[in-house]
Structures are given as C-alpha cells and as structure tokens.
Protein backbone atom coordinates (compact mmCIF):
# COMPACT_ATOMS: atom_id res chain seq x y z
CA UNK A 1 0.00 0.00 0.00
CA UNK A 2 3.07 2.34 0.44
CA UNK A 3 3.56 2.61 -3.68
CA UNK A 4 -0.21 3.17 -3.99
CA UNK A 5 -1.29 5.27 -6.81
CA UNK A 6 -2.49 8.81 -5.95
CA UNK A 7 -4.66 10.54 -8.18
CA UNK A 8 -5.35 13.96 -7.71
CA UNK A 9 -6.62 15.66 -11.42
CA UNK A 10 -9.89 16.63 -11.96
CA UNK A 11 -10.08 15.25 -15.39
CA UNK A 12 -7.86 12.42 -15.46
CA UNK A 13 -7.02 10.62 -18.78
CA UNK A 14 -8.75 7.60 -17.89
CA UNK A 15 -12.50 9.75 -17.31
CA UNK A 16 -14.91 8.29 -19.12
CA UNK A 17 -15.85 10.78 -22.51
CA UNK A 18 -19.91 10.21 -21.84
CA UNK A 19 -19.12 11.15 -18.07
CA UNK A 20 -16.76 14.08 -18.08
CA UNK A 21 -16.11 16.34 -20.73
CA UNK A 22 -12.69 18.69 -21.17
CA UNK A 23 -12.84 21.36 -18.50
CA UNK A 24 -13.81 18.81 -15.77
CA UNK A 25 -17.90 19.85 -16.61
CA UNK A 26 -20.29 16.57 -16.10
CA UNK A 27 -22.65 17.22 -19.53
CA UNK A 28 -25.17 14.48 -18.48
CA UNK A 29 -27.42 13.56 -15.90
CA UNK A 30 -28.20 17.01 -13.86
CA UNK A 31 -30.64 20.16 -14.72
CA UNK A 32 -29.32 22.46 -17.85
CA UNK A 33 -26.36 25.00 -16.37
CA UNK A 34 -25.32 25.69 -19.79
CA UNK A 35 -23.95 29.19 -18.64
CA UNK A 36 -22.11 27.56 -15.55
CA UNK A 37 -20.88 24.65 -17.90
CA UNK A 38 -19.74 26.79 -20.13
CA UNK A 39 -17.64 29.68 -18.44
CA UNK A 40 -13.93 29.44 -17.19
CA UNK A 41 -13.58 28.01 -13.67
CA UNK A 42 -13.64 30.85 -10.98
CA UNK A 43 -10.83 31.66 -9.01
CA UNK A 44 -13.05 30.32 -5.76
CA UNK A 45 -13.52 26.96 -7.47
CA UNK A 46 -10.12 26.61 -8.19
CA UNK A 47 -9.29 27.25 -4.52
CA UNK A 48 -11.70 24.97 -2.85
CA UNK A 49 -10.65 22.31 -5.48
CA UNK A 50 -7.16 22.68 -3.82
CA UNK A 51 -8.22 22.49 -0.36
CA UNK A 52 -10.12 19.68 -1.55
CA UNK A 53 -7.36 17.76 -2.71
CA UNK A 54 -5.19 19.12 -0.39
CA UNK A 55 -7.75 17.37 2.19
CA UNK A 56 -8.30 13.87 0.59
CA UNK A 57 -3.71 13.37 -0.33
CA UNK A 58 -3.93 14.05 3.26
CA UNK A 59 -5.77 11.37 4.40
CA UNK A 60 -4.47 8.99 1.91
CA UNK A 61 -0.87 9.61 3.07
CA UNK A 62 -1.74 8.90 6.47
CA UNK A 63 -3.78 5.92 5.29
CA UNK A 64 -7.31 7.00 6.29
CA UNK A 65 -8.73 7.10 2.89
CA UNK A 66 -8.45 4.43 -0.05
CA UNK A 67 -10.82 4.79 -2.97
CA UNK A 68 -12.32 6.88 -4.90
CA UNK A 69 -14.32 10.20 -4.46
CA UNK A 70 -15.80 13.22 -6.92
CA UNK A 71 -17.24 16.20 -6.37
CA UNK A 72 -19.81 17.93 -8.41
CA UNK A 73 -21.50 21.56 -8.52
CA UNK A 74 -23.83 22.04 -11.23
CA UNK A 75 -22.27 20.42 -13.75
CA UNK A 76 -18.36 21.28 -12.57
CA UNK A 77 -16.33 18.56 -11.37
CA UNK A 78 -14.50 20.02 -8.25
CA UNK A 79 -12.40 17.33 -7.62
CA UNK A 80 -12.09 13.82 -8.79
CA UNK A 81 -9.82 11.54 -6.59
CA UNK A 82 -8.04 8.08 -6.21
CA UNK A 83 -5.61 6.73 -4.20
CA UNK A 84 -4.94 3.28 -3.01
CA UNK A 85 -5.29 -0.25 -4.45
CA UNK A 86 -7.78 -2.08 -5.63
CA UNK A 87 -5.91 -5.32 -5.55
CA UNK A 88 -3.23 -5.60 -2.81
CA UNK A 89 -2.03 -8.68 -3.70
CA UNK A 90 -1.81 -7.75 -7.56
CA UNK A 91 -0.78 -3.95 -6.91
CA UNK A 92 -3.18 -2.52 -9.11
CA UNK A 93 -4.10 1.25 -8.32
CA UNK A 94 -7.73 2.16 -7.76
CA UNK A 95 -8.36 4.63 -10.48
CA UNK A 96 -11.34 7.48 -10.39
CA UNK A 97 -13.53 4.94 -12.64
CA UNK A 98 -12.80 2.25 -10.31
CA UNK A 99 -15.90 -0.15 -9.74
CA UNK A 100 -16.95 -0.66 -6.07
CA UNK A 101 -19.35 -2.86 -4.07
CA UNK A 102 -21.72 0.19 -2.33
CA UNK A 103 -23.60 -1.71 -0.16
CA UNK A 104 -27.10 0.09 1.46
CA UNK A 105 -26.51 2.83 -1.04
CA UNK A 106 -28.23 -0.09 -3.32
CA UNK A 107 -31.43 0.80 -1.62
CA UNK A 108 -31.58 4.39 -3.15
CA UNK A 109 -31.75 2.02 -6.58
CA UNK A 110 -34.44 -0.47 -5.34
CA UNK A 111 -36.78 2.13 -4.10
CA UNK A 112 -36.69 4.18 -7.32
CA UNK A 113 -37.42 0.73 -8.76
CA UNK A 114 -40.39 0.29 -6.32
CA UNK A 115 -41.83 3.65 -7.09
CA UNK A 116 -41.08 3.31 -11.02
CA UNK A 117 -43.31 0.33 -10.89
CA UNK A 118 -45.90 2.10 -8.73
CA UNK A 119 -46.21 5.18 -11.15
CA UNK A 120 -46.79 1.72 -13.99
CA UNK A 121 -49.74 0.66 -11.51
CA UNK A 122 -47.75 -2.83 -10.57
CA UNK A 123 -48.16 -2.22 -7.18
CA UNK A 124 -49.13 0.02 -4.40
CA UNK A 125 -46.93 1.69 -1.50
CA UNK A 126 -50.01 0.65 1.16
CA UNK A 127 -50.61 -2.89 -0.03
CA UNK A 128 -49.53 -5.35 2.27
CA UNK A 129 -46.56 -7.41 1.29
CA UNK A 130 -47.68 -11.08 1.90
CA UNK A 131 -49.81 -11.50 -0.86
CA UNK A 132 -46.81 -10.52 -2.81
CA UNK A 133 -44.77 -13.31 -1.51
CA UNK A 134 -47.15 -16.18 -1.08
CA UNK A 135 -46.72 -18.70 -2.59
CA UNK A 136 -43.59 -17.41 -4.54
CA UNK A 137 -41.30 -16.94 -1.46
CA UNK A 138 -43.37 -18.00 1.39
CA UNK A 139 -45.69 -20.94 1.72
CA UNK A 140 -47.80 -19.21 4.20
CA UNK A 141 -47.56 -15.59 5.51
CA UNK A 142 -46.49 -14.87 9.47
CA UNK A 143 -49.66 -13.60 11.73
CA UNK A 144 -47.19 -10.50 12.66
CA UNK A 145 -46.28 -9.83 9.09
CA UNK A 146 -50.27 -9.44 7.68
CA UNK A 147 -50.13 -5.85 8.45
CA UNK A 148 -46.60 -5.14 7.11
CA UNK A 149 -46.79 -2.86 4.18
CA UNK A 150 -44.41 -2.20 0.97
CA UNK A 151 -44.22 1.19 2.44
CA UNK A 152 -43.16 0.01 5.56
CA UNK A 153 -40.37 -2.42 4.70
CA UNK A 154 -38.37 1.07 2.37
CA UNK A 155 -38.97 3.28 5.04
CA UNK A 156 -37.54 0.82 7.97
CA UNK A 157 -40.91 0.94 10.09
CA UNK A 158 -41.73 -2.94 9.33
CA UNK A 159 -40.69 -4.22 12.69
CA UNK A 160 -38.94 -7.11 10.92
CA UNK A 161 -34.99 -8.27 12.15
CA UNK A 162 -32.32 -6.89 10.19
CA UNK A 163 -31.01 -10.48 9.14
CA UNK A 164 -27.32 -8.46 8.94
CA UNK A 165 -28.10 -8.89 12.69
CA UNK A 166 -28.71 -12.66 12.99
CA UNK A 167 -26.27 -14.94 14.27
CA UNK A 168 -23.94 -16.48 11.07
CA UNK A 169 -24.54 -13.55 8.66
CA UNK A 170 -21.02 -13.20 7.49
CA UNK A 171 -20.35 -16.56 7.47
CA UNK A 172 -22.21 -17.43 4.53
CA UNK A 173 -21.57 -14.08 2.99
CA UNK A 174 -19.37 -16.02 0.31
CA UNK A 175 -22.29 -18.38 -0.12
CA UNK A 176 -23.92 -18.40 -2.91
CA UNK A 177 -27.88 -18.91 -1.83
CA UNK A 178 -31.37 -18.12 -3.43
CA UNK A 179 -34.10 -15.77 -2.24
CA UNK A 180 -36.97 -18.05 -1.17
CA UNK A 181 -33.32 -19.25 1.61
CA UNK A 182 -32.79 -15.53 2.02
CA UNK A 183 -36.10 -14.92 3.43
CA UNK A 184 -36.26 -18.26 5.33
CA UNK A 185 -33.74 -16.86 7.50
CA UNK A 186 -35.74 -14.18 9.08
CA UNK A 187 -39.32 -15.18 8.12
CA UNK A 188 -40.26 -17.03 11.58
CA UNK A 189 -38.32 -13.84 14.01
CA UNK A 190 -40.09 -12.18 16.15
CA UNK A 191 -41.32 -8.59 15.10
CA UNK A 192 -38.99 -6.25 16.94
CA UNK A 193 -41.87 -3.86 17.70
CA UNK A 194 -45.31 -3.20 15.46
CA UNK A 195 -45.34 -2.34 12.18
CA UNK A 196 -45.77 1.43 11.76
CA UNK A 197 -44.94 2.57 15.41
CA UNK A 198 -40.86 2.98 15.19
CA UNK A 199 -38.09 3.31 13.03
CA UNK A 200 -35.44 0.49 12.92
CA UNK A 201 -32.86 -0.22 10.01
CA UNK A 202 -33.56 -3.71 8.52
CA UNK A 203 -31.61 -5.44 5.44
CA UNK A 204 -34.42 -7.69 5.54
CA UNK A 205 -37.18 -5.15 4.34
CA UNK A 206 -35.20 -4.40 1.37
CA UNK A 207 -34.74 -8.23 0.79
CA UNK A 208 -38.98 -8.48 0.43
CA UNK A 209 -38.78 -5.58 -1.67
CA UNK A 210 -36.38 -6.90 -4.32
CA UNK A 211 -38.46 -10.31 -4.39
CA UNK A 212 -41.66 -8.22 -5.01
CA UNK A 213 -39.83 -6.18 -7.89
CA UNK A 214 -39.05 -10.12 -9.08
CA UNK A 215 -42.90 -11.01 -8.23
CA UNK A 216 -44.88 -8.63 -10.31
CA UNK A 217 -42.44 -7.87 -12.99
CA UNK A 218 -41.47 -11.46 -13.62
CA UNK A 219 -38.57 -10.47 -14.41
CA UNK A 220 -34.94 -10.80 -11.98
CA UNK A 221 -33.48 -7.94 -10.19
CA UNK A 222 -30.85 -7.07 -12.20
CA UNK A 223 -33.12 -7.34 -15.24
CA UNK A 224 -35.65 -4.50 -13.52
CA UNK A 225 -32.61 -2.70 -12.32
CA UNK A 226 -30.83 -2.51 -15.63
CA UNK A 227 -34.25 -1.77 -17.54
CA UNK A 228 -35.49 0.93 -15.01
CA UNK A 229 -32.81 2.48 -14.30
CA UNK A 230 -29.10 2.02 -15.33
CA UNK A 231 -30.50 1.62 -19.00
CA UNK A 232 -32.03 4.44 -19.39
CA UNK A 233 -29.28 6.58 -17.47
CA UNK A 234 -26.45 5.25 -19.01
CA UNK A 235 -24.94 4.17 -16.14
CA UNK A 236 -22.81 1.40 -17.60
CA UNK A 237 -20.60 0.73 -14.75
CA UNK A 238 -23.33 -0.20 -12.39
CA UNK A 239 -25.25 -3.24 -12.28
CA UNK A 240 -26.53 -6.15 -9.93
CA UNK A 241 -24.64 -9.65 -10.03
CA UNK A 242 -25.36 -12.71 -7.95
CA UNK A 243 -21.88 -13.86 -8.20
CA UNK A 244 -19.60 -10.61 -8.42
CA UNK A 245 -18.99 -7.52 -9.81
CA UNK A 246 -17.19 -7.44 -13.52
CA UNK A 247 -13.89 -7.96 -13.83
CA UNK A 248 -11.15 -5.08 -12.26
CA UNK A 249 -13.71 -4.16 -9.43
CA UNK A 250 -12.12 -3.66 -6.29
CA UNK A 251 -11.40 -6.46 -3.65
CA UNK A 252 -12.67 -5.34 0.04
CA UNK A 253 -10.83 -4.87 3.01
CA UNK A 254 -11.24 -4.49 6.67
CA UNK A 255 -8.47 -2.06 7.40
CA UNK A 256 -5.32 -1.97 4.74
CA UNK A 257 -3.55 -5.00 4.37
CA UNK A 258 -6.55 -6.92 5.68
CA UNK A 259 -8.59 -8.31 2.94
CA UNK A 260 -12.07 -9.34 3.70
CA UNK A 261 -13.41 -12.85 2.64
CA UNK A 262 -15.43 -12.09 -0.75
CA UNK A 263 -19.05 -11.37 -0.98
CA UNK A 264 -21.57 -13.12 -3.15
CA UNK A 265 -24.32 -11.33 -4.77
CA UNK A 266 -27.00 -13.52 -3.79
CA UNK A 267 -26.68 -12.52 -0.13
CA UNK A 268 -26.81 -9.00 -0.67
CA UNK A 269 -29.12 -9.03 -3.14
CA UNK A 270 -31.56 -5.81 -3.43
CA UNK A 271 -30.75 -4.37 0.53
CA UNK A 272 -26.49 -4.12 -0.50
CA UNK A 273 -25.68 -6.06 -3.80
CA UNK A 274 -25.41 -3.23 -6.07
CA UNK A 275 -21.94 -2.13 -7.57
CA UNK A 276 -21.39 1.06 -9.26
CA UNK A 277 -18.13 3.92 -9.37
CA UNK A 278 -18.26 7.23 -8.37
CA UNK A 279 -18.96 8.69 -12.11
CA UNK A 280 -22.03 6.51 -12.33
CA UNK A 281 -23.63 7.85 -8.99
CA UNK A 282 -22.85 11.54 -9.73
CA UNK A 283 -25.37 10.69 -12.81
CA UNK A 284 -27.57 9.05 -10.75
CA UNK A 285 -27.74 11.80 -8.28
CA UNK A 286 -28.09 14.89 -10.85
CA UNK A 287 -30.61 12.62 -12.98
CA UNK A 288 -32.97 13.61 -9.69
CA UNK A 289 -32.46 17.19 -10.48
CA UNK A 290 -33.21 16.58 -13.78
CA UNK A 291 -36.24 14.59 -13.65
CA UNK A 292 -34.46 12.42 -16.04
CA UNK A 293 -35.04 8.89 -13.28
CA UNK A 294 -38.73 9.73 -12.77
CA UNK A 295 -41.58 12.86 -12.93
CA UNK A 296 -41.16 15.78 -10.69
CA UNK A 297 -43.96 14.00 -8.31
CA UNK A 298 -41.99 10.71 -7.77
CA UNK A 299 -39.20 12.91 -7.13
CA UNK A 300 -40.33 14.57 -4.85
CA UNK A 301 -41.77 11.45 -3.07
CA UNK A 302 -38.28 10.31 -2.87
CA UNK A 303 -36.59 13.16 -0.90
CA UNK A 304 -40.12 13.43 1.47
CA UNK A 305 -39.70 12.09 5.07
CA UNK A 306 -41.61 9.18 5.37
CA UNK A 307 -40.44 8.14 8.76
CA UNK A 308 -38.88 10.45 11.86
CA UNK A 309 -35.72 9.19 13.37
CA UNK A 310 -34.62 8.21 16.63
CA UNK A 311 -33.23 11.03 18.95
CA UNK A 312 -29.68 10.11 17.46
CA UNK A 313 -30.24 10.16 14.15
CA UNK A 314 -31.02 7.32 11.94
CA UNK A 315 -28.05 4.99 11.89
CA UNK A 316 -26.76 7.24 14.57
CA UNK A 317 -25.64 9.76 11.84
CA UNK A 318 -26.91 13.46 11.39
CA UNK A 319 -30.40 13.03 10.37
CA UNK A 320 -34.18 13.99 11.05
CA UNK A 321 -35.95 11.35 8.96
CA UNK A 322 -35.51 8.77 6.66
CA UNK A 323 -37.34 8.94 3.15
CA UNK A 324 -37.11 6.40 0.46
CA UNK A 325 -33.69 5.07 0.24
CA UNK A 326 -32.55 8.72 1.38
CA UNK A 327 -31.78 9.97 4.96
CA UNK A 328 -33.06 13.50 5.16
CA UNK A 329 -30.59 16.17 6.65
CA UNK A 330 -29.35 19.91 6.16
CA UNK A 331 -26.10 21.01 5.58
CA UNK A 332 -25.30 24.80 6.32
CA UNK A 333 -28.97 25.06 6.23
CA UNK A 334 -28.95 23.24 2.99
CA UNK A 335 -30.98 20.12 2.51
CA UNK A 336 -28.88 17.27 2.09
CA UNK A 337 -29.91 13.84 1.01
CA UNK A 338 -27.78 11.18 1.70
CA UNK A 339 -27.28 7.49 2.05
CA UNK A 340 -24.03 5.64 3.80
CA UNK A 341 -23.09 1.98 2.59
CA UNK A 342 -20.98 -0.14 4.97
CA UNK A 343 -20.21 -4.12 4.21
CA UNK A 344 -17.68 -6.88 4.85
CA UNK A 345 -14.77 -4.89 2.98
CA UNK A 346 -16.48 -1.66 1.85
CA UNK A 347 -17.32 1.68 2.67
CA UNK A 348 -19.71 4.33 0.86
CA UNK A 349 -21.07 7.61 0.94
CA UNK A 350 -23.44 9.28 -1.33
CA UNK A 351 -24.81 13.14 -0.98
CA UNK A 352 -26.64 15.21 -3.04
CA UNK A 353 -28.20 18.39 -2.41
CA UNK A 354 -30.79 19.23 -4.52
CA UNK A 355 -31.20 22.52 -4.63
CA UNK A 356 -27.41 23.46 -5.55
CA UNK A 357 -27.37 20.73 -7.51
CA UNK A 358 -24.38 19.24 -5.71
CA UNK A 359 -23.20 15.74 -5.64
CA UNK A 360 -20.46 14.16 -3.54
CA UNK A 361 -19.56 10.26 -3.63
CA UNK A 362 -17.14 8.59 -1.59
CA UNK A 363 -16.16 5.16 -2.15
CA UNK A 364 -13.27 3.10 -0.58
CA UNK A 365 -12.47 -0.77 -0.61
CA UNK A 366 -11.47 -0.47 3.15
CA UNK A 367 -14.53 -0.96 5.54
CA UNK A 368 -13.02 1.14 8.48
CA UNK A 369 -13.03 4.40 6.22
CA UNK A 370 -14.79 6.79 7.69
CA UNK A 371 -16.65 7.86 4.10
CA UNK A 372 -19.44 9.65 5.70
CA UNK A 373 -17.20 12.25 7.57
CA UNK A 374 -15.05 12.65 4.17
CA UNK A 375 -17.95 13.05 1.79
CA UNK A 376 -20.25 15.95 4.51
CA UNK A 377 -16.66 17.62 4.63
CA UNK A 378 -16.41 18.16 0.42
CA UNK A 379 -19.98 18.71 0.50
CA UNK A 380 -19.62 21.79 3.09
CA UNK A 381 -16.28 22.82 1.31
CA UNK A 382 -18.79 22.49 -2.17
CA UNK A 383 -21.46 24.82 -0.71
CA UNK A 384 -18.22 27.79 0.19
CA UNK A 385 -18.19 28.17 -3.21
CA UNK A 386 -21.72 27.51 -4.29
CA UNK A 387 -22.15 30.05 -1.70
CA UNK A 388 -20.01 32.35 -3.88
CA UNK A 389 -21.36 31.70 -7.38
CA UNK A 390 -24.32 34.63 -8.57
C-alpha cells in the first residue's frame, strides 16, 4: 500500500468521454447550467478544489482514505480523486472509474425501482406485502407480518430483524444462496416492535422488496434494475450480479492489508448487492435534479420524510428522517440527502443536495473508512463556493 497510486486531477485521462467532458464539466445527468458549464472556472472553485485535494492526499498519506471520491456543482467537477489499491495482492491502483461494491446505497436504486413500478400501476406503497410473496417466497404468511406494508419495509418501520443482525450472517456471505433461503432466514423472528410505530434499520425489508420487484415484474433484479434504471441513465458501470462484480472491481478490506473474505451477490441481493463507481452515482444523483429517473412527483416522493428518526439520528448519523432510500438532513442550512453503505470490505457515501445541484460520492475498498465524515466535509467545502457563485 506504500507505492499506492495517488490521483489527484480533476479530469484524469482515464475519465470516461460520456461522463466528463474537457474542463472537468459533467454534460449528463443534472438540470441544464449551460452558462455555468460553459464559463472558465472561478478563481473560488479553483481554490476549494485545492483544499479539496489538499484534504483527501492528506488522508491517503496517512492511510485513512483508499478509494475513490468526486465532487460535483452544477455540472463542474470540483475534484475527482483516487488513491490506493484495488488489488493488494496484484498492486493494481484504484483509479477514479474504479468499480466498487456500495452496499445500502443499493437501496436508493431499489426504491426508485419500487416507485417506477408504482407510477406503472404494478403495485401500491399501502398494499400489504404477503400476498406478494405467497406462494412465490413464502408458503404461508407470518400472523405478525399481515399488516406489514411495501411502504413500511423502504422506510424501515416494518418491525422485521435486520437479518445483517442474525447470528452467522457473514459466514455465509461467500455463499452463494437463493431468495426463497434468504427470506427463510428471518421469516419465523419475532417482530422487533409493530409495524408502523418505530423506526429500525432492517436489510431484511429491502430483501422483500427486491423479491416483489421479481414477483410482479417477472422479471430478476438485475433485469428491472438494468431496464429501469441504469438503462435508461447510461450508467454502464453499475449493475446487480449474484456472483460478483465485472472484472477489475475492487477487492474489500477491513483495514489496509486486511482483505475481507469475498461477498456473493446472492446474499446482498436488493438491501447491499449493487456495484457502481463514483462517475455513475454523480449521474444518478443529478438525474434527480433533472427529472431524467422519474416525474417531478416521484421525485419529490423520494426526498419526502416518510419516517422520523430516533433522537440520534437514523443509523446514529446526522439526520431527522428517513425517506425512500434517502436519509433527510441539512447542511449549512442546505438540505442534504444522503445514504451511507458499509459491508464486509467496503465503505460508501453518497450526498446530493438538490437545490445546488451538488453531488459528492465517496467510495473506498477499506470498511473502516470513515466515508461519511469525508464526503459531509467536500460537501460543506462544495457549498463555500456555491455560496459564492451569482
């Protein structure tokens, strides 16, 4: 890890052309800044750019930060960062187009899904989810479940276990295993309180949503992903697998020079199984702005609290509620939407505020980085100069 690459440009030679264009402007995926796009980078941006990477060679030298992380303000790429390896063993360098594992940032993607098949009148937010899964999943439904909504299980208010909780999780991480087994696991649990009345973060609820995308599309959850979503945005680095991610993705580790056992697909699945790169979710992000992943109205629905959270903060991170695959905050009395990703291995961070139409992803191969403090730290360095801008 000593000779790891460190990559510091904001338009390296190896950004993708559809993803960056020359003058470190991001041409697709956010609302039309033609003017901003267009003009010469201000002195301010150029500044904050260098405390930026300034901030993140820092960390890397000191070993706090492999991966990858980009920064983008209405179209302008503020800074776009690598250091590290993606391959220990092999030495090779993570690169700013580096693919990553992004664990619960995947449920951002399966709730869009959800609500993309909603607005096609597949299903509703208040039906209950049993008759989704019987017989497909479940032979018979649990009394405690019957209430249990689709709602419920993206919003974390189901009351069901998180099965990352149950005993033997991450021992059969590396297995490969179905759905129907998936759900076995935590079918027969007790609730851990009733459905509707309290706020709780469960894998599992995400797991039942991913076989009900499978149930009424008749389709697999890649297949819905790619077709909804990634195929339409052009997001060509991200993608479901039930094995792993395409070749050149990076391995995980616990802390550097500890590599984590692999992870198989099929036990993430729809809650954590989704792998992407940084360019990809700045897309995915702006394409919110833009109305370009769904109509203003689903949108919106998206970024609306649906559930308040506990006195801490959901996840124990700076939050007042948690919306639909979003945990709803303010910045600098900015609203921030954001969603953290941590898995055997990896570490992720995605922000976006919507109304400076900023993005900020931070992804590392190293589960011990602390990606959520990095990415709210570019994204209040971000608002200094959005601050600035006319």
């Amino acid at each position: 890890m000593l000779g790891a690459a460190l990559t510091g440009a904001a338009v390296p030679a190896a950004t993708p052309a559809d993803a960056v264009a020359a003058g470190g402007a991001v041409v697709t995926g956010g609302a039309d800044h033609t003017a901003t796009r267009n003009a010469a980078p201000a002195r301010q941006d150029d500044q904050i750019t260098a405390e930026m990477r300034e901030y993140l060679s820092d960390l890397a030298a000191k070993q706090r930060f492999t991966g990858s992380a980009l920064v983008v303000r209405r179209g302008r790429v503020l800074v776009r960062f690598a250091a590290g390896e993606s391959d220990e063993e092999r030495h090779i360098p993570i690169r700013p187009d580096t693919v990553f594992r992004i664990a619960s940032v995947t449920k951002q993607f399966t709730s869009m899904v959800v609500l993309k098949l909603r607005d096609r009148g597949l299903l509703g937010l208040d039906d209950r989810v049993c008759p989704y899964l019987v017989p497909a999943y479940l032979e018979a439904c649990p009394k405690a479940w019957r209430p249990i909504t689709i709602r419920e299980i993206l919003t974390h208010t189901s009351g069901i276990p998180d099965i990352q909780q149950l005993p033997g999780f991450y021992r059969k991480l590396s297995q490969p295993t179905t759905t129907r087994r998936l759900i076995q696991r935590f079918v027969h649990k007790p609730l851990d309180f009733k459905p509707g009345t309290c706020w709780e973060y469960s894998n599992s609820g995400y797991i039942l949503a991913g076989a009900i995308i499978q149930k009424v599309t008749h389709r697999p959850y890649g297949a819905v992903l790619h077709d909804e979503i990634t195929g339409p945005l052009k997001l060509r680095h991200t993608g479901y697998s039930r094995g792993n991610p395409p070749d050149g993705y990076a391995k995980g580790y616990f802390t550097v020079g500890s590599p984590a056992p692999p992870i198989n697909g099929s036990q993430a699945f729809s809650a954590t199984g989704v792998y992407s790169n940084a360019d990809d979710i700045v897309r995915w992000d702006r394409a919110f702005g833009a109305y370009r992943v769904a109509p203003p109205a689903t949108v919106k629905q998206a970024f609306t609290p649906q559930a308040p959270c506990p006195s801490a903060g959901c996840l124990n991170l700076p939050s007042t509620a948690y919306a639909f695959g979003w945990l709803v905050d303010r910045l600098e009395g900015h609203r921030l939407r954001y969603h953290p990703g941590l898995l055997q291995g990896y570490a992720a961070s995605n922000m976006y505020l919507p109304d400076d139409d900023i993005a900020v992803v931070v992804l590392s191969n190293v589960q011990d980085t602390d990606t959520n403090g990095i990415a709210r730290h570019l994204a209040t360095l971000a608002l200094e100069t959005s601050d600035c801008d006319s």
